[in-house]
C-alpha atoms as a PDB file:
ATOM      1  CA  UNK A   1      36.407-110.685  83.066  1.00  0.00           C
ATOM      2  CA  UNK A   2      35.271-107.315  83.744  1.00  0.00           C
ATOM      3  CA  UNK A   3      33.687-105.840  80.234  1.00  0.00           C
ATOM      4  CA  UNK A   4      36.207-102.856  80.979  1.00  0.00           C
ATOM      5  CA  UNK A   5      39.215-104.392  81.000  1.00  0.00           C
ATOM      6  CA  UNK A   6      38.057-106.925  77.849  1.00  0.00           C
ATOM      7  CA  UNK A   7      37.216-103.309  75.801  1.00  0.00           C
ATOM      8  CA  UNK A   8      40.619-101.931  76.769  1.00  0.00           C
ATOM      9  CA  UNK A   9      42.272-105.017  76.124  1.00  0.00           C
ATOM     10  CA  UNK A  10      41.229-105.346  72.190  1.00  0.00           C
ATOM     11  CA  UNK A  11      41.922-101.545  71.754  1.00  0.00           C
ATOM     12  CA  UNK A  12      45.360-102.422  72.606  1.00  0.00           C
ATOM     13  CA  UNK A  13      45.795-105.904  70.764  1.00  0.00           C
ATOM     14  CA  UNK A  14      44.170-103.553  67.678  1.00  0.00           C
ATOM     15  CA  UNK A  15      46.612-101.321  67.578  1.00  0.00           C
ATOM     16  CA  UNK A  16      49.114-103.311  67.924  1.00  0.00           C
ATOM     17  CA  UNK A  17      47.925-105.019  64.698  1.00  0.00           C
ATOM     18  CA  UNK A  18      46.749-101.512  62.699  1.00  0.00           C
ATOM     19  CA  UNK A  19      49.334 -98.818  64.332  1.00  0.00           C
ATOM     20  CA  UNK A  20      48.671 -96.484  61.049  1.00  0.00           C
ATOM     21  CA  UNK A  21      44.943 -97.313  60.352  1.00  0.00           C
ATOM     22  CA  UNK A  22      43.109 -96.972  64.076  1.00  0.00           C
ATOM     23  CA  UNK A  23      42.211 -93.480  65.692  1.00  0.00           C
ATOM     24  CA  UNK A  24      41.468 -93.759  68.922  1.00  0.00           C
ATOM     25  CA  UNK A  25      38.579 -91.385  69.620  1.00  0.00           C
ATOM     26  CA  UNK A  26      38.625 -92.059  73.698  1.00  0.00           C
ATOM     27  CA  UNK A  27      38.509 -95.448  75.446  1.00  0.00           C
ATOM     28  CA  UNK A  28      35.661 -96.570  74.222  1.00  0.00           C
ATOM     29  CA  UNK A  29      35.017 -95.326  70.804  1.00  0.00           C
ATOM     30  CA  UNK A  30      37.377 -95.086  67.433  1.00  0.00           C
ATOM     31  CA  UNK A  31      37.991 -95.729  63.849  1.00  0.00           C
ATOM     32  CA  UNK A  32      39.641 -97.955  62.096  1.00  0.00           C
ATOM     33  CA  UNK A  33      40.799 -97.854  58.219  1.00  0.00           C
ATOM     34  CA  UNK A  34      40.127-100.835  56.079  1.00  0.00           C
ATOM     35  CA  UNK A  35      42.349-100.655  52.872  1.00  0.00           C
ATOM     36  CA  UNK A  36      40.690-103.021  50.250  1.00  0.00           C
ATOM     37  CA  UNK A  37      42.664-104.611  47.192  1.00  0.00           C
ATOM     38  CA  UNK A  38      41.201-104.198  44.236  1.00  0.00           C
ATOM     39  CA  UNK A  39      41.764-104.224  40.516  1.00  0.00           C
ATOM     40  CA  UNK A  40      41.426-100.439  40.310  1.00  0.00           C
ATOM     41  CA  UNK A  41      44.424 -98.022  40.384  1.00  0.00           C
ATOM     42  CA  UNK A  42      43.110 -95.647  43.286  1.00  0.00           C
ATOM     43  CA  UNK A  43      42.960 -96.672  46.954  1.00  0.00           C
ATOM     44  CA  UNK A  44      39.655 -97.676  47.919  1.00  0.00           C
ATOM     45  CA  UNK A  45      39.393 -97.562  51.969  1.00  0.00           C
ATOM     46  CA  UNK A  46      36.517 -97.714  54.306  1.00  0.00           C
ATOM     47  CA  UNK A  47      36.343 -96.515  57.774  1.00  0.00           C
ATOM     48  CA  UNK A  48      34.666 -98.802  60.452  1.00  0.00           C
ATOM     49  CA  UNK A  49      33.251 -96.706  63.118  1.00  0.00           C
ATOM     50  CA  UNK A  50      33.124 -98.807  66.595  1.00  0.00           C
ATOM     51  CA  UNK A  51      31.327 -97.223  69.734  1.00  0.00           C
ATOM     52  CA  UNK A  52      31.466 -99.763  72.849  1.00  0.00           C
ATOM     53  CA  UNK A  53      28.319-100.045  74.612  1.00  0.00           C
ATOM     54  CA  UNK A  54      28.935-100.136  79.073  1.00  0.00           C
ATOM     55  CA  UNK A  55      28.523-103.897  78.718  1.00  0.00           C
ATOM     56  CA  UNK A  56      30.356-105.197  75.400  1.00  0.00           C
ATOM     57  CA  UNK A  57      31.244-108.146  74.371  1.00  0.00           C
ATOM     58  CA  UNK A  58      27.912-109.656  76.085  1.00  0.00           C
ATOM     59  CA  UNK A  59      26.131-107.228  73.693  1.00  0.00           C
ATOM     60  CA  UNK A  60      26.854-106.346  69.748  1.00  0.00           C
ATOM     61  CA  UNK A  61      28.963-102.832  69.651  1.00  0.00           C
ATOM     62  CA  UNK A  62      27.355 -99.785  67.733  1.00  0.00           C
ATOM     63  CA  UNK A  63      28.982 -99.945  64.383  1.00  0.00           C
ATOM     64  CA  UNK A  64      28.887 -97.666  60.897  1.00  0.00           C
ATOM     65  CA  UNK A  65      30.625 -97.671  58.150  1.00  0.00           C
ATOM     66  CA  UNK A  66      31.732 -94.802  55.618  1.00  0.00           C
ATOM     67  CA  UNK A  67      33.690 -93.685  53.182  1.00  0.00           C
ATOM     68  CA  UNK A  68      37.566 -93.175  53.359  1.00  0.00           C
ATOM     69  CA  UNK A  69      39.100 -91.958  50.030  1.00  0.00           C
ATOM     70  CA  UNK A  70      42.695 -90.881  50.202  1.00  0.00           C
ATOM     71  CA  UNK A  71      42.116 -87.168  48.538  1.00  0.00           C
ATOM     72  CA  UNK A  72      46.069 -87.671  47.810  1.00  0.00           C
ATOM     73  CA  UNK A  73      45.359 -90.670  45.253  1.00  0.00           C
ATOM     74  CA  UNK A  74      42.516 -88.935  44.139  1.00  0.00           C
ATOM     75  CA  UNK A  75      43.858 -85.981  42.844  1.00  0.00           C
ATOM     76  CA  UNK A  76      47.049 -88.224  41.541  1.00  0.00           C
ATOM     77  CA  UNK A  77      44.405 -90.224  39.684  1.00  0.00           C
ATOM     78  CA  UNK A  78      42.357 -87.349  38.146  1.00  0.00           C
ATOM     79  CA  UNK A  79      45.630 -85.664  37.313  1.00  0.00           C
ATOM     80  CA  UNK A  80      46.638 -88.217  35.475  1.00  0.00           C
ATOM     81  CA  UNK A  81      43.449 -89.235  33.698  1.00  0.00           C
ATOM     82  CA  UNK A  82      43.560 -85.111  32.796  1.00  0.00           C
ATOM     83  CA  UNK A  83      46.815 -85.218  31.051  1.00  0.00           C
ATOM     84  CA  UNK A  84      45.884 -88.347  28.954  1.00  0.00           C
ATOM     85  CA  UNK A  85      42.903 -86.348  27.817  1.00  0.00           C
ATOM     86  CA  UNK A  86      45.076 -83.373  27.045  1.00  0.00           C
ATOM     87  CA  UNK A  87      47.564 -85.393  24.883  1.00  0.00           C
ATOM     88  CA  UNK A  88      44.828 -87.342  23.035  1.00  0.00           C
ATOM     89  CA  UNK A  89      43.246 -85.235  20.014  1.00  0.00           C
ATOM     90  CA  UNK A  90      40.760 -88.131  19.461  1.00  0.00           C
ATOM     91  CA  UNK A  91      38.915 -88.425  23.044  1.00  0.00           C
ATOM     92  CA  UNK A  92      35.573 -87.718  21.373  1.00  0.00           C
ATOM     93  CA  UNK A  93      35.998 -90.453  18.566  1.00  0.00           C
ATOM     94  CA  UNK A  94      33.441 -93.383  20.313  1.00  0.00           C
ATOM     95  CA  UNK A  95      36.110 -96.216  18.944  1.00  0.00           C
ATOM     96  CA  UNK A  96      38.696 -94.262  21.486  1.00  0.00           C
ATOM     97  CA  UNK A  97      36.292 -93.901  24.261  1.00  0.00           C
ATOM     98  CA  UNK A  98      35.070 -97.428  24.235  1.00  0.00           C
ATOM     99  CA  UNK A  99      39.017 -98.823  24.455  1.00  0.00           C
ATOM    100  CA  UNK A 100      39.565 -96.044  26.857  1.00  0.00           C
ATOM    101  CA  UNK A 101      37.043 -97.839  29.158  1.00  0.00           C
ATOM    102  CA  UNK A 102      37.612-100.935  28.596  1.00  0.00           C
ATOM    103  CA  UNK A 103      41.200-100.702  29.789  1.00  0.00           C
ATOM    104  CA  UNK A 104      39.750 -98.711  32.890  1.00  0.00           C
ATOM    105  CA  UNK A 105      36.448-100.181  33.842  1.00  0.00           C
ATOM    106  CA  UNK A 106      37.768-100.725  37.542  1.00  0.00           C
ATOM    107  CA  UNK A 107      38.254 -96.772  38.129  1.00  0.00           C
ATOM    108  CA  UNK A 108      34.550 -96.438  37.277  1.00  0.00           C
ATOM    109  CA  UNK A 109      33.524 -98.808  40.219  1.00  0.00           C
ATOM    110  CA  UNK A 110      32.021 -96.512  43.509  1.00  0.00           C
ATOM    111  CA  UNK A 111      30.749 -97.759  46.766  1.00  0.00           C
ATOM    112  CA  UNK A 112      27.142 -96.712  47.603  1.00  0.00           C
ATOM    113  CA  UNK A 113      26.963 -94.884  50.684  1.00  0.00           C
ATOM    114  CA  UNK A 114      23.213 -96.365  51.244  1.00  0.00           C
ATOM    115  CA  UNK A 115      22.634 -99.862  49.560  1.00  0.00           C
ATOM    116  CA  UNK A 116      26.576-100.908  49.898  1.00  0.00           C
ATOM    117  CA  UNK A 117      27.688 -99.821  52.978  1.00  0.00           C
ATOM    118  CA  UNK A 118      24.290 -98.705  54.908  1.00  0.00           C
ATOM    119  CA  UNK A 119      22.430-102.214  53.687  1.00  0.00           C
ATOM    120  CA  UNK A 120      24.871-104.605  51.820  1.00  0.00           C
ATOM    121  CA  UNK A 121      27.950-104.441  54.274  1.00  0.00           C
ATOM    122  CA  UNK A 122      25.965-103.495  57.258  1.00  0.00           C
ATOM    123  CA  UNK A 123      23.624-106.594  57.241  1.00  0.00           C
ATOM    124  CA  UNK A 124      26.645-108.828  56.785  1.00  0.00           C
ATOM    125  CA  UNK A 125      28.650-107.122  60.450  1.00  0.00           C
ATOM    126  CA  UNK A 126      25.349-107.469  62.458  1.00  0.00           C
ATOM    127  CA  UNK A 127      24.821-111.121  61.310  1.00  0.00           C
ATOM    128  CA  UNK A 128      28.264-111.793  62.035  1.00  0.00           C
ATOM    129  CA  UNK A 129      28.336-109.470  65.407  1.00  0.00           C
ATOM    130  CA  UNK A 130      25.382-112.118  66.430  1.00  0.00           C
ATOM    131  CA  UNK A 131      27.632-115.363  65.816  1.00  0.00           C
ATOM    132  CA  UNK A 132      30.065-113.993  67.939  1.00  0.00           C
ATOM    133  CA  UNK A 133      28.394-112.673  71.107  1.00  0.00           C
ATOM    134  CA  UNK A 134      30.167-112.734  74.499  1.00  0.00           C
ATOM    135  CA  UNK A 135      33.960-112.355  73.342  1.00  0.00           C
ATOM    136  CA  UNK A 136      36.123-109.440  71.502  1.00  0.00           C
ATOM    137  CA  UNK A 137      34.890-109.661  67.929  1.00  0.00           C
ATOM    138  CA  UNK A 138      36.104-106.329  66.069  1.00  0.00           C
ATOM    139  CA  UNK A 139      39.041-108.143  64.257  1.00  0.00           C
ATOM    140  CA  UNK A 140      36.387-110.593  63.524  1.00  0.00           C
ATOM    141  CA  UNK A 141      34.268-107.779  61.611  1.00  0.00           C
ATOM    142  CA  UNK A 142      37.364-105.666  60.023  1.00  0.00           C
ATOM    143  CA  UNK A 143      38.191-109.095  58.294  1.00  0.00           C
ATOM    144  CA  UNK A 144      34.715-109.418  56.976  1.00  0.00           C
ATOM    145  CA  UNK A 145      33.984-106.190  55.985  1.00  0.00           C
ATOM    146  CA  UNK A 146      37.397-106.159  53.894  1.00  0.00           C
ATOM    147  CA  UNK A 147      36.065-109.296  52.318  1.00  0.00           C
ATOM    148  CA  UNK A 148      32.761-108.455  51.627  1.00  0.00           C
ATOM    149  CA  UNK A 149      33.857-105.055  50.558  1.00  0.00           C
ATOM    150  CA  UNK A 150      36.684-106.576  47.791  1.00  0.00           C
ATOM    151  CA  UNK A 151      33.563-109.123  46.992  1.00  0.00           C
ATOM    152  CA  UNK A 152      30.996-106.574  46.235  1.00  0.00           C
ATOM    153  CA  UNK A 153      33.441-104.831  44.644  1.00  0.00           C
ATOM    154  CA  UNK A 154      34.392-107.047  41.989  1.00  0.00           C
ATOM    155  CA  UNK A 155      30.797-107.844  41.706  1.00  0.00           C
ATOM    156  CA  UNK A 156      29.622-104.510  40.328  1.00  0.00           C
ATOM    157  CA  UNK A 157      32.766-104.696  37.911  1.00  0.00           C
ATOM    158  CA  UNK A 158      31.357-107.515  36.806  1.00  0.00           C
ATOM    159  CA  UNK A 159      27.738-106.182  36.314  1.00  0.00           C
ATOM    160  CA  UNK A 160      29.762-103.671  34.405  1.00  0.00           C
ATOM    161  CA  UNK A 161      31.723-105.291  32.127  1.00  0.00           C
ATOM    162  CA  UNK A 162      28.612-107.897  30.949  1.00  0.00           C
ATOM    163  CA  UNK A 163      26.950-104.529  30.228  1.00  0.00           C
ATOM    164  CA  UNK A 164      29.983-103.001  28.471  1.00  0.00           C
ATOM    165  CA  UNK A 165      30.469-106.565  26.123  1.00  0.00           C
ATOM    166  CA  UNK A 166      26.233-106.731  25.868  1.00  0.00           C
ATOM    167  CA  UNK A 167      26.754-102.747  24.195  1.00  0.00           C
ATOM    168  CA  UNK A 168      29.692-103.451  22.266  1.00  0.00           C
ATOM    169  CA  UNK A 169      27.859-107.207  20.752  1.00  0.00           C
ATOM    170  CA  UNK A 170      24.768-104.820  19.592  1.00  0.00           C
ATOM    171  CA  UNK A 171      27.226-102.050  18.168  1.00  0.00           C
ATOM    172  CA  UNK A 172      29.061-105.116  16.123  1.00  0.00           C
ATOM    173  CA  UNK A 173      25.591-106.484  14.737  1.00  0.00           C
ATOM    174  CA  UNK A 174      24.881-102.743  13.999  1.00  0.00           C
ATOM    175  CA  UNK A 175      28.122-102.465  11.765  1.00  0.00           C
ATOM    176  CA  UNK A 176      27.445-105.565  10.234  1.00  0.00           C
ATOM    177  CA  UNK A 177      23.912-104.933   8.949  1.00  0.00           C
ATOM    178  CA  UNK A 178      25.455-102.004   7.070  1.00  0.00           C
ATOM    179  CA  UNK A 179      26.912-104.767   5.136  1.00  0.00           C
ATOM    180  CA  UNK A 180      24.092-107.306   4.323  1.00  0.00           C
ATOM    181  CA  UNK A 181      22.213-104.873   3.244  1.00  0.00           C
ATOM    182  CA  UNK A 182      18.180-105.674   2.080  1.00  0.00           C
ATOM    183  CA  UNK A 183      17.400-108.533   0.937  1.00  0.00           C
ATOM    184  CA  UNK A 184      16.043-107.993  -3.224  1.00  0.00           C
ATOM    185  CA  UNK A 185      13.144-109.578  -4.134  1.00  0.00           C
ATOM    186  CA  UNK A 186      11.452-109.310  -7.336  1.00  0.00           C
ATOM    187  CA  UNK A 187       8.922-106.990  -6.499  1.00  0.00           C
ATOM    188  CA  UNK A 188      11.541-104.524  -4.875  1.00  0.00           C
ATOM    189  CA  UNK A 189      13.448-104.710  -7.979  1.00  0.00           C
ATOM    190  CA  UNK A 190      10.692-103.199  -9.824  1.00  0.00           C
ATOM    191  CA  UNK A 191      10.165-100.962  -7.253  1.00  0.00           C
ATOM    192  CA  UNK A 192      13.471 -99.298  -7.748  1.00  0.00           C
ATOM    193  CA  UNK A 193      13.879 -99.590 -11.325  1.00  0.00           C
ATOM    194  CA  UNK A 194      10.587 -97.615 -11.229  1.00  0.00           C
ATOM    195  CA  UNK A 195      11.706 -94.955  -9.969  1.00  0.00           C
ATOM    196  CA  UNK A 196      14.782 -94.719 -10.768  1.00  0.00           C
ATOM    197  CA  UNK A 197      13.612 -94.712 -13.887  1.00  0.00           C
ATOM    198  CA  UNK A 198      11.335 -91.775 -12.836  1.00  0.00           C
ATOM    199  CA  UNK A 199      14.498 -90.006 -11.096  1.00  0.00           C
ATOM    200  CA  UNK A 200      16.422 -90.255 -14.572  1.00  0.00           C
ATOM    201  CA  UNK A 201      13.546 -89.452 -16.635  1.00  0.00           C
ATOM    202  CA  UNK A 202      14.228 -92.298 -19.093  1.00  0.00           C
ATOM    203  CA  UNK A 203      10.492 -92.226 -20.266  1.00  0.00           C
ATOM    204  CA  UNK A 204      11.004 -88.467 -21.852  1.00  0.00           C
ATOM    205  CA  UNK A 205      14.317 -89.529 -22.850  1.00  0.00           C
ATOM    206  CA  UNK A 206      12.460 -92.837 -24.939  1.00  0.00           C
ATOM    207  CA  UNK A 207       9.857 -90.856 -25.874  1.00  0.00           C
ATOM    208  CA  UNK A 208      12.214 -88.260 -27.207  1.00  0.00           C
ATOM    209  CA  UNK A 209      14.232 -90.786 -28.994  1.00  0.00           C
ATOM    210  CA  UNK A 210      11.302 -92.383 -30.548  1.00  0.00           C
ATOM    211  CA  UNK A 211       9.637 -89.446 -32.431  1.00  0.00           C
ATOM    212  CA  UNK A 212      13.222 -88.523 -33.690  1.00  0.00           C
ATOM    213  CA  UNK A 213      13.724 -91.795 -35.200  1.00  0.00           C
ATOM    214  CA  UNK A 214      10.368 -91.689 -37.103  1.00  0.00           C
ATOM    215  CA  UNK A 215      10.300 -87.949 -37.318  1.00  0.00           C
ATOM    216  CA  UNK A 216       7.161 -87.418 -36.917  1.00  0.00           C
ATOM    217  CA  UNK A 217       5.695 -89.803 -38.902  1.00  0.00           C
ATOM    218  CA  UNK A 218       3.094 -92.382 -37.328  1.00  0.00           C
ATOM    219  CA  UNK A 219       3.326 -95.902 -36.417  1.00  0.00           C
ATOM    220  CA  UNK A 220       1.271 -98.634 -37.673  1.00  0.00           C
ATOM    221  CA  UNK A 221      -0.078 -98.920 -34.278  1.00  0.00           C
ATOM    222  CA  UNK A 222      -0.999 -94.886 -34.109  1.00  0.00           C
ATOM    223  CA  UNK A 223      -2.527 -95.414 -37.671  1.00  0.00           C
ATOM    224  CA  UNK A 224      -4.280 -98.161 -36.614  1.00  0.00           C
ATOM    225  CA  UNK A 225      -5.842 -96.344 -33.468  1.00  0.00           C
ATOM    226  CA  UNK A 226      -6.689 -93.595 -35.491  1.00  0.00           C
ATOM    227  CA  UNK A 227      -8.791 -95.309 -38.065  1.00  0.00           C
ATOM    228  CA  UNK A 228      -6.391 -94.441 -41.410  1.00  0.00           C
ATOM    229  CA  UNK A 229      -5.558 -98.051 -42.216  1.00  0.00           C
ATOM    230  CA  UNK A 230      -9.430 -98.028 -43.545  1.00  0.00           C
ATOM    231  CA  UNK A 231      -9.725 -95.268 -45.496  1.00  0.00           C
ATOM    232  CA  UNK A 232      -6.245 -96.133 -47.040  1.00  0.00           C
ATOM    233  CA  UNK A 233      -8.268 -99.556 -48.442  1.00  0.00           C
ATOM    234  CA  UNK A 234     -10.874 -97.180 -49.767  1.00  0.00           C
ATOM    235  CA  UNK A 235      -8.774 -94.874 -51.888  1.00  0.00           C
ATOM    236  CA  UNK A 236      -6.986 -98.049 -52.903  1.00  0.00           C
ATOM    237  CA  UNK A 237     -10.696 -99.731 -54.216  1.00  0.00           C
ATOM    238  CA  UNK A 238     -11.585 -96.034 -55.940  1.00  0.00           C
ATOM    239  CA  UNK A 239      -8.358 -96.147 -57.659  1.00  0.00           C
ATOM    240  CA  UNK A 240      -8.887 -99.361 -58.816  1.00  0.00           C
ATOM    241  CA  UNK A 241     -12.497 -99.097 -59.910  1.00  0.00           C
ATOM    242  CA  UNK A 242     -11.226 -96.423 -61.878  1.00  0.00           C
ATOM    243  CA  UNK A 243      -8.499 -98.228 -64.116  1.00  0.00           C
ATOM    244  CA  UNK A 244     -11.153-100.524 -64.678  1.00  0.00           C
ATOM    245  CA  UNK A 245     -13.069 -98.277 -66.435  1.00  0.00           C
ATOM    246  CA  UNK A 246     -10.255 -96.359 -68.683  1.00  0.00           C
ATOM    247  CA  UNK A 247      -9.661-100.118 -69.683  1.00  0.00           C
ATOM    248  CA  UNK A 248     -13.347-100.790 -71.154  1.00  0.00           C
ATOM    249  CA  UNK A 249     -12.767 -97.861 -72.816  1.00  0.00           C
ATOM    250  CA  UNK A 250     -10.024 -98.057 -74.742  1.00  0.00           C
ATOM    251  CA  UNK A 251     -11.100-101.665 -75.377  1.00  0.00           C
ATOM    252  CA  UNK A 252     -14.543-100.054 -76.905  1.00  0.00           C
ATOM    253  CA  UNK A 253     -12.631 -97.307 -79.045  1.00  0.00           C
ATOM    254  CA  UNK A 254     -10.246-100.223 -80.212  1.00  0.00           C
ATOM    255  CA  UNK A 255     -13.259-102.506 -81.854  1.00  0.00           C
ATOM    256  CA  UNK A 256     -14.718 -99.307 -83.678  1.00  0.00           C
ATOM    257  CA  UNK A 257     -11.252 -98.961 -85.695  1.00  0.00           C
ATOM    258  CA  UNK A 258     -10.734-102.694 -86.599  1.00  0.00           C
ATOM    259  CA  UNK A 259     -14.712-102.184 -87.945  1.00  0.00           C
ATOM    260  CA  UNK A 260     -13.348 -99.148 -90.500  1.00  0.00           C
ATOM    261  CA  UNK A 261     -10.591-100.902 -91.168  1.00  0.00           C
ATOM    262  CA  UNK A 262     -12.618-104.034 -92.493  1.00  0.00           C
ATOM    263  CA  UNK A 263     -15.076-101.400 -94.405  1.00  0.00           C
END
């Protein structure tokens, strides 16, 4: 069949299948809409760009892929996301924000102009553009990019939500380390009663205490220190040696009147 008539042929069988999603740019080139499904809320759609080279389908067509975001759902979504934040006095609390994307984690998910579409999605339409060399193949590639597409997609929300539960595990071993608190060993026990001793002054305040208990009178360890327990003994042995000798003499005085009295 004459490449010509095959080109104009899937044009026509294509929009017959996608009457909304296919722009026909002129008889050999146009654009076709791919809506994907995916967990998120907004419409995620990608254009596939086809350009028919003079002797397709014995030779791969010129293909690209870009981005086709709906500004309709976009605004609807942003509008909406806008008057939650509005309503909600605690969107800076981190306890809020963390729910807040765990219940949306898909609407965070974007295509990549250059490694998604450019590499990723690209690589997988020329491989398949080779398997299918020599007959129509565009319906072919639509239905792989939408799969590959919805793949990759869920892919990166994946990524995303290991990362969002790996955060959230370190936050909860955080929390809980507030809790345990550090381990006391003996050493670190007299490390704080040192100085909390110090903080409290408790040595003034026993020192204090002490010399108002013996008010100001010393201790047998400060007279011992200061060398009075000695020279207490020798005023005892003075004293001492002096009864001794007020007894010898009265004793002396005592024979000299029993010798008158015997006269």
């Amino acid at each position: 069949m004459d490449p010509i008539e095959e080109q104009a042929q899937e044009i026509e069988v294509l929009q017959s299948i996608y009457p909304d999603e296919l722009t026909l740019i002129n008889n050999t080139h146009f654009i076709i809409r791919i809506d994907l499904d995916t967990p998120s809320e907004r419409k995620h759609s990608l254009n596939l760009i086809v350009k028919y080279p003079p002797t397709y389908p014995e030779v791969i067509p010129q293909l690209s892929i870009e981005l086709a975001e709906s500004p309709e759902d976009k605004d609807n979504y942003d509008n909406g996301d806008s008057d939650e934040g509005d309503s909600d006095d605690d969107d800076d609390d981190d306890e809020n924000a963390d729910l807040k994307l765990a219940l949306n984690m898909a609407e965070t998910i974007e295509f990549d102009p250059k490694t998604d579409l450019n590499d990723t999605l690209m690589n997988k339409l020329l491989e398949e553009s080779e398997l299918n060399l020599g007959i129509p193949m565009i319906f072919n590639l639509i239905t792989i990019l939408k799969e590959e597409s919805e793949n990759l997609f869920n892919e990166k929300l994946n990524i995303k939500q290991c990362e969002f539960d790996e955060q959230q595990k370190i936050k909860e071993l955080n929390e809980q380390k507030k809790f345990h608190g550090t381990k006391v060993t003996k050493q670190s026990w007299l490390n704080w009663r040192n100085n909390f001793r110090k903080e409290m002054k408790y040595e003034l305040y026993d020192k204090q205490r002490f010399e108002n208990m013996h008010k100001g009178k010393l201790t047998g360890k400060q007279i011992f220190e200061k060398g009075l327990a000695n020279q207490n003994d020798d005023d005892d042995e003075e004293e001492g040696e002096e009864e001794g000798e007020n007894q010898t003499i009265q004793e002396q005085e005592k024979d000299i009147v029993d010798g008158i009295k015997r006269l």
